[in-house]
C-alpha atoms as a PDB file:
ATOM      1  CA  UNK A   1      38.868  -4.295 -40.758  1.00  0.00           C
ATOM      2  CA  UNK A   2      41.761  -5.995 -40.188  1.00  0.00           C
ATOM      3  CA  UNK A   3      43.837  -7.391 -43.445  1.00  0.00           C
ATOM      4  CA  UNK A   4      43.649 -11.464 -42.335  1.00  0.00           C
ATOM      5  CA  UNK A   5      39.770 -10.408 -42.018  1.00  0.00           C
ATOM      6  CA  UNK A   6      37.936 -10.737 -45.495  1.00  0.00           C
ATOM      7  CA  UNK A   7      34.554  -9.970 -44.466  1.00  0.00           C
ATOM      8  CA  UNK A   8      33.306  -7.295 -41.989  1.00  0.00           C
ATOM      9  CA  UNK A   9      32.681  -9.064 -38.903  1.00  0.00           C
ATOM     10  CA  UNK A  10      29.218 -10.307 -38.104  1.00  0.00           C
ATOM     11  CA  UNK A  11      28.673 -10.325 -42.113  1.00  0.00           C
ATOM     12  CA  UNK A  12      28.715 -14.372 -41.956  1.00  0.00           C
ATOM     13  CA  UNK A  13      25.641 -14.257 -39.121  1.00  0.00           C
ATOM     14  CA  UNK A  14      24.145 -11.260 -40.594  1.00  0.00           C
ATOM     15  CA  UNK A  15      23.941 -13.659 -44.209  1.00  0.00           C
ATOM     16  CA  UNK A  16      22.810 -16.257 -42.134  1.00  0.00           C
ATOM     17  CA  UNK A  17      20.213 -14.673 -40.325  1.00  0.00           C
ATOM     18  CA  UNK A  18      18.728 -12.963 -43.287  1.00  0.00           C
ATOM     19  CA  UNK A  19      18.246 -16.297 -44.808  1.00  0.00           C
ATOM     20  CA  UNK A  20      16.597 -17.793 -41.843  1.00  0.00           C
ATOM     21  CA  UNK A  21      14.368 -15.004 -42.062  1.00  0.00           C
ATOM     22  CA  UNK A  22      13.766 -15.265 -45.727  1.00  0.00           C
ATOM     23  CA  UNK A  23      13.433 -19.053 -45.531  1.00  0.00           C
ATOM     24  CA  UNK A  24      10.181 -20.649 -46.912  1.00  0.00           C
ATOM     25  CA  UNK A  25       9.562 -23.386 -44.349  1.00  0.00           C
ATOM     26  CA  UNK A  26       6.772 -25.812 -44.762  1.00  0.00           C
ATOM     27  CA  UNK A  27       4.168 -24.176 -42.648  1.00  0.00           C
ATOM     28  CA  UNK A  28       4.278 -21.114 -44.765  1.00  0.00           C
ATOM     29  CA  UNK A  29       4.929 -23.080 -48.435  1.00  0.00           C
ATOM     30  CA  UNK A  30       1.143 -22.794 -49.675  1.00  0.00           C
ATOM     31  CA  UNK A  31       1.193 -18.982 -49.296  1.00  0.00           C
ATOM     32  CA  UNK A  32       4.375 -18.248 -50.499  1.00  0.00           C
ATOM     33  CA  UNK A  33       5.071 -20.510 -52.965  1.00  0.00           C
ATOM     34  CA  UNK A  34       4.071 -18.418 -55.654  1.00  0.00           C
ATOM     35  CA  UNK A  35       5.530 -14.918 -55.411  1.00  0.00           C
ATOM     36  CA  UNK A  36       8.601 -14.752 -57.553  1.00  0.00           C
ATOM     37  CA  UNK A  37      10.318 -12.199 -55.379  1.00  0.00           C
ATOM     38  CA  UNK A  38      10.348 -14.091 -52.279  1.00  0.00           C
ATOM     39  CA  UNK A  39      11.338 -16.917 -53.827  1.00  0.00           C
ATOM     40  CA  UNK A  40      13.992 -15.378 -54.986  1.00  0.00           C
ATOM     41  CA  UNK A  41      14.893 -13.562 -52.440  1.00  0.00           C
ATOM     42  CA  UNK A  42      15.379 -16.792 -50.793  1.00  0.00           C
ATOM     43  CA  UNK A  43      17.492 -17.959 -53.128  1.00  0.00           C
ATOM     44  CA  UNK A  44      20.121 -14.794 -53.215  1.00  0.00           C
ATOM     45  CA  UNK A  45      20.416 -14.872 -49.339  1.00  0.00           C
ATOM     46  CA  UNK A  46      21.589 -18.379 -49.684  1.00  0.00           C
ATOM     47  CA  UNK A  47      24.047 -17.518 -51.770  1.00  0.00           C
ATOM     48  CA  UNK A  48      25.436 -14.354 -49.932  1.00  0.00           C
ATOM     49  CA  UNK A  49      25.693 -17.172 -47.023  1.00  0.00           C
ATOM     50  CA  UNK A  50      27.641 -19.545 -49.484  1.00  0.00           C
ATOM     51  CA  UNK A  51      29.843 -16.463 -50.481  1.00  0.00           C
ATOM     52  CA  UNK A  52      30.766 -15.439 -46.887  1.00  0.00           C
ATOM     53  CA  UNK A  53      31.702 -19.031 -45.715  1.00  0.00           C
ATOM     54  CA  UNK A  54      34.982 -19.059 -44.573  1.00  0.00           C
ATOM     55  CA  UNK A  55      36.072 -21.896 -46.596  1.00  0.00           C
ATOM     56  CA  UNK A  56      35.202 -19.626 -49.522  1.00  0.00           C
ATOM     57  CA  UNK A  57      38.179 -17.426 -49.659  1.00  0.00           C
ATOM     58  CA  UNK A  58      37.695 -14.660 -50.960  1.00  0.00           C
ATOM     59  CA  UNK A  59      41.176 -14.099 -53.043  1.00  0.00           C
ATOM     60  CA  UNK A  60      41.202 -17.779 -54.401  1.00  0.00           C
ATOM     61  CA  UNK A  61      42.377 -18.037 -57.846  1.00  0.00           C
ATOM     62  CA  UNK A  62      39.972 -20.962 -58.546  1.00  0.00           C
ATOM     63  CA  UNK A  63      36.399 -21.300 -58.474  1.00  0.00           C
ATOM     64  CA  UNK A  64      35.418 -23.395 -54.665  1.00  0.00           C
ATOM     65  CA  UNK A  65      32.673 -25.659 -54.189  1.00  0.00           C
ATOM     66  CA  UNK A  66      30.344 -22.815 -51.912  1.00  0.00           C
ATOM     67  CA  UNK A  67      31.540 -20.116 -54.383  1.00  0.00           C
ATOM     68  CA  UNK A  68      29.721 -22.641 -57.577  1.00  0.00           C
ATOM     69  CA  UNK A  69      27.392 -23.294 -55.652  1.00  0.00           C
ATOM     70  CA  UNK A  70      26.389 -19.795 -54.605  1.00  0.00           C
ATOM     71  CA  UNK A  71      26.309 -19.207 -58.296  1.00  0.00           C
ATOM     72  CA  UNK A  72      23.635 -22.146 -59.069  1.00  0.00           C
ATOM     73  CA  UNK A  73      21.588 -20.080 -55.970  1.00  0.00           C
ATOM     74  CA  UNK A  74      21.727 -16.993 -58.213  1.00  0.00           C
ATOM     75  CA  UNK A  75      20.895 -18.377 -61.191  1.00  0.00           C
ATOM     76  CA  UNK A  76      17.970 -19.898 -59.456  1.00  0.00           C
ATOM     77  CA  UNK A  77      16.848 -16.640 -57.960  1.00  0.00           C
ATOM     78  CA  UNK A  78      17.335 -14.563 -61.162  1.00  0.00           C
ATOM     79  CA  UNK A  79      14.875 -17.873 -62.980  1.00  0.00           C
ATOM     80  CA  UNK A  80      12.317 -16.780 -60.035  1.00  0.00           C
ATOM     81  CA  UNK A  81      12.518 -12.948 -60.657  1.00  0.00           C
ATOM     82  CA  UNK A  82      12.864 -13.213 -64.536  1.00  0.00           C
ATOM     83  CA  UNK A  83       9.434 -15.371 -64.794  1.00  0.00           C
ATOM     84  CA  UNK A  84      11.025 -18.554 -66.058  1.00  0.00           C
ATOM     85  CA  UNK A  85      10.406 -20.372 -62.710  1.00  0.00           C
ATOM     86  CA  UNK A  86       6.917 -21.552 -61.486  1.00  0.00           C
ATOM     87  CA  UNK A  87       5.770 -22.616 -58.404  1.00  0.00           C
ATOM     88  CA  UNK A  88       6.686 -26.576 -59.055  1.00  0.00           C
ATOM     89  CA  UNK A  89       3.637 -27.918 -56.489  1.00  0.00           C
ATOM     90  CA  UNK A  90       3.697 -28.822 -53.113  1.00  0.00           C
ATOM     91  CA  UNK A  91       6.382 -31.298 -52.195  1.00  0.00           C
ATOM     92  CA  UNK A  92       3.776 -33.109 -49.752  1.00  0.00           C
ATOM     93  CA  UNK A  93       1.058 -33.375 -52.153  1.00  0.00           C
ATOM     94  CA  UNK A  94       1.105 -36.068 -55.422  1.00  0.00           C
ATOM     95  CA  UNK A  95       3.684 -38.629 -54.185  1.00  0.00           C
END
């Protein structure tokens, strides 16, 4: 890896692929909405995505907007694995 590279290459697309895969999309919401792990898992492959963004440097001395917000992502995946997040409804259904 070369030293202006901070991220083995392909590691952005391989982030971003993951969480394409891992997405929960609205055709699949009503039988996935309510396993924890794949919620989560979700969640933390949004966040590797925020962490790899090249506006994210990797050496900067201050917190950036993708790396704060790939911390919210965690948070909200650990809430999923840790049982203190429920499915919240479908988003189609009661408005």
């Amino acid at each position: 890896m070369a030293a202006s590279q901070q991220w083995p290459e392909g590691s952005r697309e391989a982030a971003e692929a993951l969480h394409r895969l891992l997405t929960i999309d609205n055709r699949q919401w009503h039988a996935l909405k309510s396993q924890p792990q794949r919620r989560a898992a979700e969640q933390v492959a949004a966040a590797l995505v925020q962490l790899l963004d090249p506006a994210n440097p990797a050496n900067a001395p201050v917190a950036t907007e993708q790396r704060q917000h790939a911390i919210e992502l965690l948070e909200h995946g650990l809430g999923w694995l840790r049982g203190e997040l429920k499915d919240p409804g479908c988003p189609s259904h009661g408005h």
